[in-house]
C-alpha atoms as a PDB file:
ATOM      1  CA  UNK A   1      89.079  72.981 163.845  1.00  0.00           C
ATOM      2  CA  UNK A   2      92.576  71.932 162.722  1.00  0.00           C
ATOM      3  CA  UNK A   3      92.606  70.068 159.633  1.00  0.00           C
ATOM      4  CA  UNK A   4      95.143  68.703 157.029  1.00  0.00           C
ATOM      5  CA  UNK A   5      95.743  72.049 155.628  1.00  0.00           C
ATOM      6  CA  UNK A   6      97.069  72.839 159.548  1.00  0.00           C
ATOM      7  CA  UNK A   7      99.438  70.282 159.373  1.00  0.00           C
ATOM      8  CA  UNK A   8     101.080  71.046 155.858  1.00  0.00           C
ATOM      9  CA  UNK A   9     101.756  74.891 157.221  1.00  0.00           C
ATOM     10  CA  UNK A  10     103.336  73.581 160.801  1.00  0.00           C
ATOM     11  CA  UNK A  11     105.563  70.970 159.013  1.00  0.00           C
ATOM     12  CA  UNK A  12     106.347  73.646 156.489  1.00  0.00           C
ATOM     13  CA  UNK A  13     107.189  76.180 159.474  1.00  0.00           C
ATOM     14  CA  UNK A  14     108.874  73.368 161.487  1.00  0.00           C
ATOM     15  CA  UNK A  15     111.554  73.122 158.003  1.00  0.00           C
ATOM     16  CA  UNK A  16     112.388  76.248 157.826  1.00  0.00           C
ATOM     17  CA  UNK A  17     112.970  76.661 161.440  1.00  0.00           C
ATOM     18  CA  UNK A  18     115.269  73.842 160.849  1.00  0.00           C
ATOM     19  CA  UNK A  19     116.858  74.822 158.142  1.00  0.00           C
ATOM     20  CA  UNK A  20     117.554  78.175 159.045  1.00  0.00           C
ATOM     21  CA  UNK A  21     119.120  77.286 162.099  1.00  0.00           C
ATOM     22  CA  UNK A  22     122.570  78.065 162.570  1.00  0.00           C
ATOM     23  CA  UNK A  23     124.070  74.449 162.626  1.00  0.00           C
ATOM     24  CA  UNK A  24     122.380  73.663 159.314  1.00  0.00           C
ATOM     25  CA  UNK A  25     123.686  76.814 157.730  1.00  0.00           C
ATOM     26  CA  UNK A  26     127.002  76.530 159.028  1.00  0.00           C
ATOM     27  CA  UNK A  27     126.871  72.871 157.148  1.00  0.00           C
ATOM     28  CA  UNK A  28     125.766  74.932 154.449  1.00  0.00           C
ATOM     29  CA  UNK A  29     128.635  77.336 153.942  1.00  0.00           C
ATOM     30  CA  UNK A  30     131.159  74.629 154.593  1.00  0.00           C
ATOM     31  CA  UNK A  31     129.485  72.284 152.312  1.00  0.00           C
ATOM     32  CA  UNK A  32     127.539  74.427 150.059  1.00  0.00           C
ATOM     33  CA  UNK A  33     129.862  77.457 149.821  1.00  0.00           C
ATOM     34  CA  UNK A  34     126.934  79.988 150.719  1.00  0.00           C
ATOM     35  CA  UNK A  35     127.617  82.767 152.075  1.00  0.00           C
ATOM     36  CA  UNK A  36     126.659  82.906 156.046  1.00  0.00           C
ATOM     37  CA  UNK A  37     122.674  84.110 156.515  1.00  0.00           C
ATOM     38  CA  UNK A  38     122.992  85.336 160.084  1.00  0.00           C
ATOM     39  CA  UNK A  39     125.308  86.844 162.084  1.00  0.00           C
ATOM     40  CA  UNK A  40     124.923  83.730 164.675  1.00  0.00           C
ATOM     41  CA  UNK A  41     126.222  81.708 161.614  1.00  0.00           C
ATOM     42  CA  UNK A  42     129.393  84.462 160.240  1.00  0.00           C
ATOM     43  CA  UNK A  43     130.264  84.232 164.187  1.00  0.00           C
ATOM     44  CA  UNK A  44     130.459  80.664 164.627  1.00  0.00           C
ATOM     45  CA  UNK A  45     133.946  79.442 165.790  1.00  0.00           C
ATOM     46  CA  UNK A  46     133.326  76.558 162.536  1.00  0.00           C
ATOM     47  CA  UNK A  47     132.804  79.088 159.997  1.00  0.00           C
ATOM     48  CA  UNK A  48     135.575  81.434 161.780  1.00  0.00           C
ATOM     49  CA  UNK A  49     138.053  79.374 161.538  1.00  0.00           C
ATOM     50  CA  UNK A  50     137.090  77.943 157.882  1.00  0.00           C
ATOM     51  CA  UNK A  51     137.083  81.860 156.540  1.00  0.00           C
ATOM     52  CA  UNK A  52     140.798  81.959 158.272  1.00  0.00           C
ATOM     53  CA  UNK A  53     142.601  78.604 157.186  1.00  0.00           C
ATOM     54  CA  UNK A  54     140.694  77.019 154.512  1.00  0.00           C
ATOM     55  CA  UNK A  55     141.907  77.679 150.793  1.00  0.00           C
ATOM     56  CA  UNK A  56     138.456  77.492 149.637  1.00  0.00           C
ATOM     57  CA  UNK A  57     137.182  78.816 153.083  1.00  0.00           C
ATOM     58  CA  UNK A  58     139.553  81.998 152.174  1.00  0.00           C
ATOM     59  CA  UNK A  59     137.477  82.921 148.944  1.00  0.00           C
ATOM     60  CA  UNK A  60     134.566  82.352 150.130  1.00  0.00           C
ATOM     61  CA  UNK A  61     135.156  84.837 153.472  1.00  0.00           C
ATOM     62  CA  UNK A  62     136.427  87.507 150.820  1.00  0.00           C
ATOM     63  CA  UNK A  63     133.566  87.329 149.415  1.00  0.00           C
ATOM     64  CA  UNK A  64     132.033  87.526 152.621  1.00  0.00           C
ATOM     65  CA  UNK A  65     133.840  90.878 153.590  1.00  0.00           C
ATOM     66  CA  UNK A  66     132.248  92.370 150.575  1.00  0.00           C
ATOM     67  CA  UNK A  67     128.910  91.546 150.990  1.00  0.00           C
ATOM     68  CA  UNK A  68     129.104  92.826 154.702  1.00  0.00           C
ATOM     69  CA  UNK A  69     130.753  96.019 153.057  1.00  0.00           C
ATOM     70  CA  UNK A  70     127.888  97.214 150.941  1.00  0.00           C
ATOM     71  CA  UNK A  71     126.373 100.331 151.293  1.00  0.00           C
ATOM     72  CA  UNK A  72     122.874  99.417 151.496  1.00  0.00           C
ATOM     73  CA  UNK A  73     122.401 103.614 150.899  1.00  0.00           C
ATOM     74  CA  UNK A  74     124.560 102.980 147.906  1.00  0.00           C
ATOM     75  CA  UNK A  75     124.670 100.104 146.202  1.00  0.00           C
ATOM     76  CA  UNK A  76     126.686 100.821 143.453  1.00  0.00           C
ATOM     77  CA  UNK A  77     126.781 102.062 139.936  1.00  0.00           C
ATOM     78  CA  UNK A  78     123.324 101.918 137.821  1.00  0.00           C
ATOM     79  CA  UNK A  79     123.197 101.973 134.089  1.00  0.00           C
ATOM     80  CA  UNK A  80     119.529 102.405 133.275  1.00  0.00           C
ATOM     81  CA  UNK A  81     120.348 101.500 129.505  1.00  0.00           C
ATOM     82  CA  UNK A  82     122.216  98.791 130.312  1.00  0.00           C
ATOM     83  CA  UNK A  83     121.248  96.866 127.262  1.00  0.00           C
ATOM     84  CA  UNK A  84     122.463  99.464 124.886  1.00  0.00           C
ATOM     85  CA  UNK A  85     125.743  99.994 127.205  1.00  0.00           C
ATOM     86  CA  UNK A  86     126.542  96.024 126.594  1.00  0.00           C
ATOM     87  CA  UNK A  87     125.698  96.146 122.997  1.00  0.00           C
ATOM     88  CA  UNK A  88     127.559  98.965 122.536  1.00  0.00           C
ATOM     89  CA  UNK A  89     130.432  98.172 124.083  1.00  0.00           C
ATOM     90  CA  UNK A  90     130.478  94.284 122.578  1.00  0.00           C
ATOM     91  CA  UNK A  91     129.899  96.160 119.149  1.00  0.00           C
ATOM     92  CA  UNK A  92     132.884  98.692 120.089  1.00  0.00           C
ATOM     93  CA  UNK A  93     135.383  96.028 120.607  1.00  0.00           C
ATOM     94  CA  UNK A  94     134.158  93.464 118.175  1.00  0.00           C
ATOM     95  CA  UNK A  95     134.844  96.269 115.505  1.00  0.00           C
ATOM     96  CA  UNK A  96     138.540  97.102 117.164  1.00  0.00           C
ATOM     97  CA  UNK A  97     139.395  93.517 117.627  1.00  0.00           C
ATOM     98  CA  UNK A  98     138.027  91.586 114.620  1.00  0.00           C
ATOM     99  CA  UNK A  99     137.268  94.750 112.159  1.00  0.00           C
ATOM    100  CA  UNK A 100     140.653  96.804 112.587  1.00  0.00           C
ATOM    101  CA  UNK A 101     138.559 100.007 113.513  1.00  0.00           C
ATOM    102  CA  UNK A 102     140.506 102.997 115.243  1.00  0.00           C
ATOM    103  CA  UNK A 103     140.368 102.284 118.787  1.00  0.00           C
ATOM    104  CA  UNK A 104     140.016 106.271 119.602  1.00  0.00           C
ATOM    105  CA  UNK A 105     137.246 106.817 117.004  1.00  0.00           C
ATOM    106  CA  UNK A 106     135.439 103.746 118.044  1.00  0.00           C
ATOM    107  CA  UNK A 107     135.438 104.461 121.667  1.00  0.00           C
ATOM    108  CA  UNK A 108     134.348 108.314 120.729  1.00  0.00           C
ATOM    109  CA  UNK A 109     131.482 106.929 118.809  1.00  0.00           C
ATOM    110  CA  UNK A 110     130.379 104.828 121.658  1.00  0.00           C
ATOM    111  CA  UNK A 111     130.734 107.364 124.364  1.00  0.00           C
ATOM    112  CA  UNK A 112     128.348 110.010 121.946  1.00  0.00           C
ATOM    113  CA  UNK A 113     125.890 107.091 121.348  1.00  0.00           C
ATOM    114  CA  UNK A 114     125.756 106.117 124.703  1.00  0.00           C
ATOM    115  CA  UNK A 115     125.647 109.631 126.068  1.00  0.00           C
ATOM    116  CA  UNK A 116     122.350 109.848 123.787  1.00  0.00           C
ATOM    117  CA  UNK A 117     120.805 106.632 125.413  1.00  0.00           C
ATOM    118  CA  UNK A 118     121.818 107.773 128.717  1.00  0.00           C
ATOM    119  CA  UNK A 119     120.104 111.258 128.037  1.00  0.00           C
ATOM    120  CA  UNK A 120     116.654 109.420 126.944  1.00  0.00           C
ATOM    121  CA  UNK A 121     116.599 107.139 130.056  1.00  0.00           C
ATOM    122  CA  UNK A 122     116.827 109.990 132.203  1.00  0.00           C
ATOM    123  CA  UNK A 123     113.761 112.253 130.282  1.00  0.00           C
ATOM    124  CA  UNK A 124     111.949 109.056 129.971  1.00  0.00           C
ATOM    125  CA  UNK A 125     112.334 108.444 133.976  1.00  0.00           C
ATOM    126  CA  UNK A 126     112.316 112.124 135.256  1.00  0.00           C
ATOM    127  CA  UNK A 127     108.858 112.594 133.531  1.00  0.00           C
END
């Protein structure tokens, strides 16, 4: 028995059919600036053409190219004490800038306290 429950979940399903179709996501990217979602939609003589000869088409297809260049094996660097690598580093340059430390000292001093937080993260996640 279908009841009103039914007809939430098909008009829900019938949306995102629509919007995920490639006309609406091609409006999307030119309108929107998101990146294509599909290949039917990065292929699309619209968004082809937009990538090629549009100034703001131009970023947005560099950006594009990147995306479709990650190595989903490899995606990039990881700083598992990330937190103490930005607080570090604002701390570092906040002390050359404004506080007239050594620049080669201060960096030093960062590098051994952040060698010690990167040592910790990796007993504390190899355990």
């Amino acid at each position: 028995m279908a009841g009103p429950e039914d007809a939430k979940i098909a008009a829900g399903w019938d949306f995102m059919k629509f919007f995920n179709s490639t006309p609406v996501q091609v409006d999307w990217t030119l309108q929107g600036s998101y990146l294509p979602v599909s290949t039917a939609v990065q292929e699309d003589p619209t968004i082809v053409n937009y990538f090629a000869n549009d100034p703001a088409g131009k970023w947005l297809g560099v950006a594009n190219q990147q995306l479709l260049g990650l190595d989903p094996d490899f995606p990039g660097p990881v700083i598992g004490p990330y937190n103490q690598y930005r607080s570090g580093i604002h701390k570092m340059l906040e002390g050359v800038v404004l506080g007239g430390d050594d620049p080669t000292t201060a960096l030093s001093e960062f590098n051994k306290k952040f060698q010690s937080d990167l040592d910790t993260y990796a007993q504390e996640v190899a355990g």
